[in-house]
N, C-alpha and C. Protein backbone atom coordinates (compact mmCIF):
# COMPACT_ATOMS: atom_id res chain seq x y z
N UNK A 1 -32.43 -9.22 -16.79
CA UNK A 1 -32.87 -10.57 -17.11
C UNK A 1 -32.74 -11.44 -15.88
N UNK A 2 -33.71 -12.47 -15.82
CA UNK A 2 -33.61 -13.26 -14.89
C UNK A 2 -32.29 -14.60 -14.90
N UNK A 3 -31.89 -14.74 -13.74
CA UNK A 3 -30.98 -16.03 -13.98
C UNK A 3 -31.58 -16.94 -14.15
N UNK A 4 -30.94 -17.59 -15.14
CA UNK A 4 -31.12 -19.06 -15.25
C UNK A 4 -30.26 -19.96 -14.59
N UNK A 5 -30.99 -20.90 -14.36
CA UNK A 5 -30.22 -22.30 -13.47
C UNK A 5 -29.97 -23.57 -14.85
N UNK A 6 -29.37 -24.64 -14.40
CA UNK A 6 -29.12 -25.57 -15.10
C UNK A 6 -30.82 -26.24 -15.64
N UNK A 7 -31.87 -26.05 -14.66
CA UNK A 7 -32.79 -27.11 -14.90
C UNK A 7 -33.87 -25.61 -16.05
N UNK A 8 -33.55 -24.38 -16.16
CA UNK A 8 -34.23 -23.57 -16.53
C UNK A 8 -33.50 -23.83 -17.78
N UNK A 9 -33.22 -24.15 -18.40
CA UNK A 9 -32.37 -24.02 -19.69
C UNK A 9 -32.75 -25.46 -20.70
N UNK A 10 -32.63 -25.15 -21.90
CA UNK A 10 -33.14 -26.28 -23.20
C UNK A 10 -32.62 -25.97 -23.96
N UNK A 11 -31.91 -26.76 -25.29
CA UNK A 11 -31.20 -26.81 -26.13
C UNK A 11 -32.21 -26.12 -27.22
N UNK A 12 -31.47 -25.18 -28.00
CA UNK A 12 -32.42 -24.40 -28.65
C UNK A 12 -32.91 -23.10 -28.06
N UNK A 13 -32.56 -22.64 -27.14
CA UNK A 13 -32.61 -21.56 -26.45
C UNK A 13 -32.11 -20.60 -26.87
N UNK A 14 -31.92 -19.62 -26.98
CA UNK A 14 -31.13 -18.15 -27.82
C UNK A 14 -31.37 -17.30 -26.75
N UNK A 15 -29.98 -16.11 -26.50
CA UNK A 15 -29.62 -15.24 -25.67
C UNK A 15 -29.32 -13.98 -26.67
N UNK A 16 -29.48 -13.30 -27.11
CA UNK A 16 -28.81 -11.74 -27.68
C UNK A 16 -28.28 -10.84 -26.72
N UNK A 17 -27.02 -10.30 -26.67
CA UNK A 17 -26.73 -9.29 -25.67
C UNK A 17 -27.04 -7.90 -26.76
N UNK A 18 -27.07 -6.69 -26.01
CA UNK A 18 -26.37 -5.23 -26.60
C UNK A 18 -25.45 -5.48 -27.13
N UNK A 19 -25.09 -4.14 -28.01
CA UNK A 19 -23.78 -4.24 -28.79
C UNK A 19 -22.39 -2.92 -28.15
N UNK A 20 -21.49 -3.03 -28.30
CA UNK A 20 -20.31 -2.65 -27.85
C UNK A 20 -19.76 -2.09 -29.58
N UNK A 21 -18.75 -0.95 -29.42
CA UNK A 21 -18.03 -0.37 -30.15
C UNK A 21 -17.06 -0.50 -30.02
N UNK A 22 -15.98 -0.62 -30.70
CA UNK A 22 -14.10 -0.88 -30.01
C UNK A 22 -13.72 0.43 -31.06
N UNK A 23 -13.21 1.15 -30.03
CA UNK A 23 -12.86 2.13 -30.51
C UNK A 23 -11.13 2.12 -31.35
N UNK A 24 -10.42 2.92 -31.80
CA UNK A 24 -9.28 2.57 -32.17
C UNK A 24 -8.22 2.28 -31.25
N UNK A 25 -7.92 3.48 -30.30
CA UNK A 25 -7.67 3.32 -28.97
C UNK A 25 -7.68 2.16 -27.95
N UNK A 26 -8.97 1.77 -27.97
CA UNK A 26 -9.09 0.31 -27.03
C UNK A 26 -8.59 -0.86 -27.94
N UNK A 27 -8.58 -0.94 -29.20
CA UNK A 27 -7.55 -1.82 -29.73
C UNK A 27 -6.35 -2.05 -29.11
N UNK A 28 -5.72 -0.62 -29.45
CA UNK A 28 -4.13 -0.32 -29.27
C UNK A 28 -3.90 -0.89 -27.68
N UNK A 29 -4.52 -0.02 -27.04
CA UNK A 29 -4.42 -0.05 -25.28
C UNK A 29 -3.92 -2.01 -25.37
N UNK A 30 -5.31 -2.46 -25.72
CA UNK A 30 -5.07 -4.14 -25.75
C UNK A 30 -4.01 -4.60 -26.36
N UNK A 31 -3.65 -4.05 -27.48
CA UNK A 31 -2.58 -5.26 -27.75
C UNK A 31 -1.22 -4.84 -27.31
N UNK A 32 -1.24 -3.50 -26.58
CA UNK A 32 -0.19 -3.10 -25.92
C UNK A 32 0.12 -3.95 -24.91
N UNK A 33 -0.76 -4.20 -24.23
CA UNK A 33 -0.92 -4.83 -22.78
C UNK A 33 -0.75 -6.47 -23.10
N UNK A 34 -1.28 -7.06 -24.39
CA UNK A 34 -1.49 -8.33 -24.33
C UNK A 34 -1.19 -9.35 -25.63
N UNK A 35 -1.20 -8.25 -27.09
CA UNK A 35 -1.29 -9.01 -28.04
C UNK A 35 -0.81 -8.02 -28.77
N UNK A 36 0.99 -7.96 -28.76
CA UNK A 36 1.93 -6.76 -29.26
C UNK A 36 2.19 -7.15 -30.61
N UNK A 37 1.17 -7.58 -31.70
CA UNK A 37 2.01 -7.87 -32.82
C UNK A 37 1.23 -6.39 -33.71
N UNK A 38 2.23 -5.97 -35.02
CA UNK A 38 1.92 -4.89 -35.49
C UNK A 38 0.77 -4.40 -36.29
N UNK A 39 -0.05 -5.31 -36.84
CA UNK A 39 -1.56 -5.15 -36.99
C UNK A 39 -2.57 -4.93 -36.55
N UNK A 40 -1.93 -5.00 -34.75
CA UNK A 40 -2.55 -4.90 -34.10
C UNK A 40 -2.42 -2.90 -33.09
N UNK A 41 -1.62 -2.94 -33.55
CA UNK A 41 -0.86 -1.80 -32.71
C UNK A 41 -0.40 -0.05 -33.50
N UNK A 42 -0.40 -0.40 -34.53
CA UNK A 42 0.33 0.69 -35.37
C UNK A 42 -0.37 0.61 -37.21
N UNK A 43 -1.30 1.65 -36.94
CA UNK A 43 -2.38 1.52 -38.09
C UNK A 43 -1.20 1.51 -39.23
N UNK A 44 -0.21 2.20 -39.43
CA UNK A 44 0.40 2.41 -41.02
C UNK A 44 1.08 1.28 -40.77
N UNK A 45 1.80 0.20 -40.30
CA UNK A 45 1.90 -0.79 -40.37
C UNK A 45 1.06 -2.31 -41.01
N UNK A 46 0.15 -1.80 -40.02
CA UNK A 46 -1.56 -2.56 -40.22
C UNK A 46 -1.96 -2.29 -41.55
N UNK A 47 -1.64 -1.10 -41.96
CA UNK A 47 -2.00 -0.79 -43.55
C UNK A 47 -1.66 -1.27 -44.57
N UNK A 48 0.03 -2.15 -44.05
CA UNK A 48 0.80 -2.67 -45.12
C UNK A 48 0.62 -4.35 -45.12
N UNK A 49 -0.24 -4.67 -44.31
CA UNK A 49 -0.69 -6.26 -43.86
C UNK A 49 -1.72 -6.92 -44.43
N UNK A 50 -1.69 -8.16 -44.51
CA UNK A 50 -2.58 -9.11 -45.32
C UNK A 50 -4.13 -8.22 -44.66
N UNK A 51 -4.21 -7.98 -43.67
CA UNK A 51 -6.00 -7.00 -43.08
C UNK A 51 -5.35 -5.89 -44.08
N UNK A 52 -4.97 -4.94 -43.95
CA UNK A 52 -5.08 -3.70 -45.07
C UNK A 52 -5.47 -2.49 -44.23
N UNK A 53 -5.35 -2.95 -42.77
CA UNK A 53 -5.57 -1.68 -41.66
C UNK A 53 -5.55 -2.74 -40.46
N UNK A 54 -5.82 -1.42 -39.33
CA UNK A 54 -6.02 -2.13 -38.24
C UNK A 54 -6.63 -2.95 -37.52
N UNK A 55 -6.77 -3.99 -37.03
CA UNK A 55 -7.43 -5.06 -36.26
C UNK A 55 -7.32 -4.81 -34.75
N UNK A 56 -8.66 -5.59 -34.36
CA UNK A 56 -8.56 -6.08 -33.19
C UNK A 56 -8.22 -7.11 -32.72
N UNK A 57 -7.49 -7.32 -31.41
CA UNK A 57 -6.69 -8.90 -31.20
C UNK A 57 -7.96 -9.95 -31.15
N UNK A 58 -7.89 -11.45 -31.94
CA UNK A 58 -8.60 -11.79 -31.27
C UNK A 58 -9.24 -12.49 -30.18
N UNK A 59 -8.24 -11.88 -29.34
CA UNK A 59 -8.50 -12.58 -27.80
C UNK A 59 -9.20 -11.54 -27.24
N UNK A 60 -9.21 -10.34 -27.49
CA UNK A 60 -9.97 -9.13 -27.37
C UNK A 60 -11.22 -9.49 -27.67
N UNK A 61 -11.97 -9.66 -28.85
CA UNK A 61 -13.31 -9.94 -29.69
C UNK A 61 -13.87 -11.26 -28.54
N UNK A 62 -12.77 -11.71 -28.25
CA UNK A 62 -13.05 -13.31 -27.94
C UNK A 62 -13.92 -12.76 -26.18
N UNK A 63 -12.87 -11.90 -25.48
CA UNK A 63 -13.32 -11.54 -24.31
C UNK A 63 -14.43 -10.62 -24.21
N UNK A 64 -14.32 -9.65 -25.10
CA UNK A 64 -15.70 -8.80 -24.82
C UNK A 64 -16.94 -9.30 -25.40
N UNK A 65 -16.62 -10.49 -26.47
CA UNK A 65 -18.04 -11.23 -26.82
C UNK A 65 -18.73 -11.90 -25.50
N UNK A 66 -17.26 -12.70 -24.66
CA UNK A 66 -18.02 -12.91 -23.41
C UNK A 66 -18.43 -12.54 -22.50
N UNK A 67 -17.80 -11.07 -22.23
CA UNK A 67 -18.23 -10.30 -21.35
C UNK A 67 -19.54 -9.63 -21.46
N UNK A 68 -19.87 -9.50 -22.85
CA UNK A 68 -21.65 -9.14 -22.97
C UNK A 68 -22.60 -9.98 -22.44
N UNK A 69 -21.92 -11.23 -22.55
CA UNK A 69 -23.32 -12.15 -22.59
C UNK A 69 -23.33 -12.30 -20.41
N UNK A 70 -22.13 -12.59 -20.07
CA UNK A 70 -21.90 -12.69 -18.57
C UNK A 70 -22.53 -11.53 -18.06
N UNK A 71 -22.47 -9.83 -18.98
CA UNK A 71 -23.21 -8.86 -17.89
C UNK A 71 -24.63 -9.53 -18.00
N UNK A 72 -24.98 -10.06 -18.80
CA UNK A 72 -26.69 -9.78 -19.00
C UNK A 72 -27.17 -10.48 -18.04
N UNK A 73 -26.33 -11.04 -16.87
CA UNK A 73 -27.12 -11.56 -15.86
C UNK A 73 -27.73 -12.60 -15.97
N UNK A 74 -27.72 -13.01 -16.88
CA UNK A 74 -28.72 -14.79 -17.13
C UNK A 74 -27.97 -15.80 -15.94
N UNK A 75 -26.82 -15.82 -16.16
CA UNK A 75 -26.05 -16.83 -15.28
C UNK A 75 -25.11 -16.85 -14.23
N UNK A 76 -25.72 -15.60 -13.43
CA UNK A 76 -25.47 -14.40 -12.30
C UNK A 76 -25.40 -14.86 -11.04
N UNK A 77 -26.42 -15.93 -10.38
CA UNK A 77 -26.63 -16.94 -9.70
C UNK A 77 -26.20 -18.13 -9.91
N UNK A 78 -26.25 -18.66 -11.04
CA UNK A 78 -26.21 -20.13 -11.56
C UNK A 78 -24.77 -20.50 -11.58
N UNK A 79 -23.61 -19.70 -12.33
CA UNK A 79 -22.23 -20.19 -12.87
C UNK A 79 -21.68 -20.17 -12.02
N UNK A 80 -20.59 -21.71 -12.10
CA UNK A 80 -20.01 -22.02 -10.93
C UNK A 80 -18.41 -22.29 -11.79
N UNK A 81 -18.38 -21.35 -13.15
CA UNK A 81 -16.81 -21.46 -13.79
C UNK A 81 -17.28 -22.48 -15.30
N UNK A 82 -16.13 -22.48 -15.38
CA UNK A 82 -16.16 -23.36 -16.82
C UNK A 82 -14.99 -24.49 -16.97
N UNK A 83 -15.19 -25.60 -17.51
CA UNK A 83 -13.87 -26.96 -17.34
C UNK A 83 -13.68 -26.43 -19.19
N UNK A 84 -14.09 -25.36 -19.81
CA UNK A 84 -12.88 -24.94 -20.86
C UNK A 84 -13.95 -24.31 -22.35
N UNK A 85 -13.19 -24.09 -23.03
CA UNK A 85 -13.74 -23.65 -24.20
C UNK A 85 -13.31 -24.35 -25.31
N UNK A 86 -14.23 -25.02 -26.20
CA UNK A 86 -14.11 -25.61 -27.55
C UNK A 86 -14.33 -24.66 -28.60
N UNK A 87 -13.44 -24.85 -29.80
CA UNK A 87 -14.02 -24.77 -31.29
C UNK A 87 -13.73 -23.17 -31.57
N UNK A 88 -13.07 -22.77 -30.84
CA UNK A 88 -13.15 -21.18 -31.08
C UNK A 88 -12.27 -21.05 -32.91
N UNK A 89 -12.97 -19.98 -33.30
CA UNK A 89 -13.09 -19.75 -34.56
C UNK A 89 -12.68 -18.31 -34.82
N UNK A 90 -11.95 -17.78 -35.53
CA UNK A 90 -11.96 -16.48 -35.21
C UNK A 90 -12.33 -16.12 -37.24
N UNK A 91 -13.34 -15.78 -37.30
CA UNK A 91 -14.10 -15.80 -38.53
C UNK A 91 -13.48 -14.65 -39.84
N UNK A 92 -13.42 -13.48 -38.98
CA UNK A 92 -13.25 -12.38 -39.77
C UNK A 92 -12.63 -10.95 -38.95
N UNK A 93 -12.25 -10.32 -39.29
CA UNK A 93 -11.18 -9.38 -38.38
C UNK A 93 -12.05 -8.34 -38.16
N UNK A 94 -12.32 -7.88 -36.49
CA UNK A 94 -12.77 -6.73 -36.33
C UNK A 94 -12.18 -5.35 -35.83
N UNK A 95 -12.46 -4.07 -37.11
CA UNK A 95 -11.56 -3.14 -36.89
C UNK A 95 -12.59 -1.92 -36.20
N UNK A 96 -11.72 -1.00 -35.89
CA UNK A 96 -12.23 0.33 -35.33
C UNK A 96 -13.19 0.63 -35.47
N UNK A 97 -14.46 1.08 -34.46
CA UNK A 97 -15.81 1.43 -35.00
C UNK A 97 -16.67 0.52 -35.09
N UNK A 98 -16.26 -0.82 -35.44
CA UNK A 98 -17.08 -1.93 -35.11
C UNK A 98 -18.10 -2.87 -33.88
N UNK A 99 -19.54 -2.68 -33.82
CA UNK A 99 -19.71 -2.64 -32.89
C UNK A 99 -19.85 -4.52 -33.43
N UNK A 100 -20.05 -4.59 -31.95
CA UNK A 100 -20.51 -6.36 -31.78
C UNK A 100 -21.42 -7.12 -30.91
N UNK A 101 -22.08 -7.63 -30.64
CA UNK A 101 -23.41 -8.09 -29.88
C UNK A 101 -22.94 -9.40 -29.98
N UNK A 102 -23.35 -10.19 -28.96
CA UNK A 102 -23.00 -11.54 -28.51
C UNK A 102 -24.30 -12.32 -29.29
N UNK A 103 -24.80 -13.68 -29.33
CA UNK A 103 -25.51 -14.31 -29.40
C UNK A 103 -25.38 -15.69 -29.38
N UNK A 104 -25.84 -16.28 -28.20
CA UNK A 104 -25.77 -17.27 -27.50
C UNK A 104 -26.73 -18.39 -27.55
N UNK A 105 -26.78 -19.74 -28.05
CA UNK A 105 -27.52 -20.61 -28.26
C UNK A 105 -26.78 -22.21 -27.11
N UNK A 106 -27.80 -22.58 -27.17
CA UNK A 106 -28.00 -23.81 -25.50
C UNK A 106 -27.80 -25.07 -26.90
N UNK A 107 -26.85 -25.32 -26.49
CA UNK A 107 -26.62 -26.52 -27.21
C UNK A 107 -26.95 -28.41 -27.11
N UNK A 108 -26.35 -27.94 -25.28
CA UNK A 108 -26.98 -29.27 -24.25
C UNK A 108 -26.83 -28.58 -23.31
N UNK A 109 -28.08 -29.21 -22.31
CA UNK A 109 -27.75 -29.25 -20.40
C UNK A 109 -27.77 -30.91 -20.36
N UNK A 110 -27.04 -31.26 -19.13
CA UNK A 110 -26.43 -32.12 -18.70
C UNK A 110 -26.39 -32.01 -17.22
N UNK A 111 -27.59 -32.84 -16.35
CA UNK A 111 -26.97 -32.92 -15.03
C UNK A 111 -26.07 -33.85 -14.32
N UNK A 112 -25.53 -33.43 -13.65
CA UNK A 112 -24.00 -34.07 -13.35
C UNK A 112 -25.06 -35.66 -12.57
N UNK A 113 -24.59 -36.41 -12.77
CA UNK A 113 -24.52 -37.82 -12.19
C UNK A 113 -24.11 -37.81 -10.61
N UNK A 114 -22.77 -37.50 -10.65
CA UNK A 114 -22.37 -37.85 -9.21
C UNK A 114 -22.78 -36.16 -8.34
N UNK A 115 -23.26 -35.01 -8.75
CA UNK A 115 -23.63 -34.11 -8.10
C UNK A 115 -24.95 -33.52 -8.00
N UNK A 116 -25.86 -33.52 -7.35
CA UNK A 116 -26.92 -33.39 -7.78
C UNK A 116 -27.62 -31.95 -8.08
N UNK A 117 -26.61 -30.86 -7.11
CA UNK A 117 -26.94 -29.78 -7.47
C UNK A 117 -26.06 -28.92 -8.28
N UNK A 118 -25.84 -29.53 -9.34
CA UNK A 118 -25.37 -28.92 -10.52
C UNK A 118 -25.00 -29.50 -11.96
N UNK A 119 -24.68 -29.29 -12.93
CA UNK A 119 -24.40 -29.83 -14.04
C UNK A 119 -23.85 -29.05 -15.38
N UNK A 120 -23.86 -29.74 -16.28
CA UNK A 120 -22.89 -29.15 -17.58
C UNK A 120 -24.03 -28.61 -18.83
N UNK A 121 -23.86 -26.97 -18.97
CA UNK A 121 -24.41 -26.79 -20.15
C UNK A 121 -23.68 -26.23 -21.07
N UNK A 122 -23.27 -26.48 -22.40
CA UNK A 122 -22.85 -26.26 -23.42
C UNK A 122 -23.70 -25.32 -24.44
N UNK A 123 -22.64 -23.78 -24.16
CA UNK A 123 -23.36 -23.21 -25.35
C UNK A 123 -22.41 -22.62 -26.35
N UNK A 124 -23.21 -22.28 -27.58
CA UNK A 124 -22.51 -22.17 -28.83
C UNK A 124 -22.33 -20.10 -28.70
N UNK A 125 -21.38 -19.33 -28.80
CA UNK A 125 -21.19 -17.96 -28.70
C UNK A 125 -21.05 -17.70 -29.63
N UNK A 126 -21.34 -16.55 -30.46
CA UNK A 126 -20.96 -15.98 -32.06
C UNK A 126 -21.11 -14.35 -31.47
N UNK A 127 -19.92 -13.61 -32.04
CA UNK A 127 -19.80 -12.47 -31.96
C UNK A 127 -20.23 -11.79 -33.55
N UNK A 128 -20.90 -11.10 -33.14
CA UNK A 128 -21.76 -10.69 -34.99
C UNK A 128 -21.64 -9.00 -34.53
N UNK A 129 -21.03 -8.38 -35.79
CA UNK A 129 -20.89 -7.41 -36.20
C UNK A 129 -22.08 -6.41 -36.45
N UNK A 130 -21.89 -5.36 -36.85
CA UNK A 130 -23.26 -4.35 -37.42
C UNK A 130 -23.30 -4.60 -38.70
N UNK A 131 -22.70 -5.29 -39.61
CA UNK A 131 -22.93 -6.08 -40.77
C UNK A 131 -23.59 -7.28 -40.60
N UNK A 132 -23.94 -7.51 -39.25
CA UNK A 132 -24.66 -8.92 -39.48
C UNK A 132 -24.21 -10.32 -39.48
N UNK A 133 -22.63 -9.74 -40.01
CA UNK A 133 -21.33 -10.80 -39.76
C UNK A 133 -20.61 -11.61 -38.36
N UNK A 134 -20.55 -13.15 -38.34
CA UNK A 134 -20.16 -13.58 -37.27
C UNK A 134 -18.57 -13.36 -37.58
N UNK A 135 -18.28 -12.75 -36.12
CA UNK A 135 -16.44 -12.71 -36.32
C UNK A 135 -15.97 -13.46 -35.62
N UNK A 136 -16.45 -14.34 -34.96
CA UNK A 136 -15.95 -15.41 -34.02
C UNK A 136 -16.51 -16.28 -33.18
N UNK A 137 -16.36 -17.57 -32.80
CA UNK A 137 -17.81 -18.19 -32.83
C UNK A 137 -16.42 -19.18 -31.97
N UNK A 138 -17.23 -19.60 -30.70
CA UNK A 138 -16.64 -20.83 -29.78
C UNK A 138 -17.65 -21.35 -28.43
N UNK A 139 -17.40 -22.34 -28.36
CA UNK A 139 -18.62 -22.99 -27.55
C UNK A 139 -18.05 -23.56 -25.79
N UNK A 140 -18.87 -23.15 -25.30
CA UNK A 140 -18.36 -23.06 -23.41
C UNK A 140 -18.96 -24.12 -22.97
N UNK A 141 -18.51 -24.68 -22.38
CA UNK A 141 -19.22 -25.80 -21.15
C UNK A 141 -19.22 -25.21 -20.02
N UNK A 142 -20.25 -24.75 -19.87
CA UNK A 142 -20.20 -23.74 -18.10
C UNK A 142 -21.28 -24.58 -17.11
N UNK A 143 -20.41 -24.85 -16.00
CA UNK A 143 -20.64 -25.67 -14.65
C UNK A 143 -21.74 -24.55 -14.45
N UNK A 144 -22.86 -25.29 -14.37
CA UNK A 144 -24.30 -24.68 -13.52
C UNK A 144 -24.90 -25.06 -12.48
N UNK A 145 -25.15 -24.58 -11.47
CA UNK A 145 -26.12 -24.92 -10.70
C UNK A 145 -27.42 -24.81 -10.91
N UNK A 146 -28.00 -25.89 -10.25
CA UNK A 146 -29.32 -26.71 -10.45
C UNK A 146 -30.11 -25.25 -9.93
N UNK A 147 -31.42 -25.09 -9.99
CA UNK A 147 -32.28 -24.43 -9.57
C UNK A 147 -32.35 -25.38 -7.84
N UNK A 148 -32.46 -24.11 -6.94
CA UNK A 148 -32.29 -24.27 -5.56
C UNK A 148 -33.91 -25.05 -5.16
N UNK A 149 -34.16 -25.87 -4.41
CA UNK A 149 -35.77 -26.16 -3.94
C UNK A 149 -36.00 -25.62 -3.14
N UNK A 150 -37.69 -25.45 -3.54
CA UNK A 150 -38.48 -24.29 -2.80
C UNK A 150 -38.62 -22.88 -3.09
């Protein structure tokens, strides 16, 4: 896909990435490393928990939802970081086997006032399941640069 710049972009816009599988394993690995609580880590535990099995962390769901949409190259050239993330939602628990696809909607662009080659676009992220189900949904303000002249 081609990059987009700040001035290539309109509210109402939609992005779909590919979808990703989390295997049981890459659960565990993660919450070993980052998010050690036992629902997350130890299925017969997880079995005895308000989920009823194992989960994925969701700072996990949260990162590889964004990491789909960042490979697809749209904003490869353009992103110059982000001043933060709003509204994150974590909808519904995703377990083993579950794949997930990003989908990305342009909420606002905004060119900066005091900068001229760059500005603020706000988009809305939803991580949706192979059920069709959103499992988590939070919205980025990512610093863009303007399309270059000439």
């Amino acid at each position: 896909m081609d990059t987009r710049f700040l001035d290539d972009l309109n509210p109402g816009d939609r992005f779909t990435s590919p979808g990703i599988t989390l295997t049981e394993a890459e659960i565990i690995d993660f919450a070993l490393r980052y998010d050690p609580q036992s629902f997350h880590l130890d299925a017969v535990a997880a079995a005895e928990s308000p989920y009823g099995g194992l989960i994925a962390s969701g700072f996990q769901s949260l990162a590889l939802c964004f990491r789909l949409f960042i490979q697809s190259g749209i904003l490869a050239e353009s992103s110059m970081g982000s001043p933060g993330i709003d509204e994150l939602r974590w909808l519904a628990p995703v377990r083993p086997g579950d794949t997930l696809h990003t989908e990305v909607d342009v909420l606002e662009v905004r060119p900066s006032s005091t900068r001229p080659d760059r500005g603020i676009a706000r988009f809305k992220y939803a991580a949706v399941n192979q059920r069709g189900e959103t499992v988590l949904s939070f919205i980025v303000a990512h610093l863009l640069r303007r399309r270059p002249a000439g």
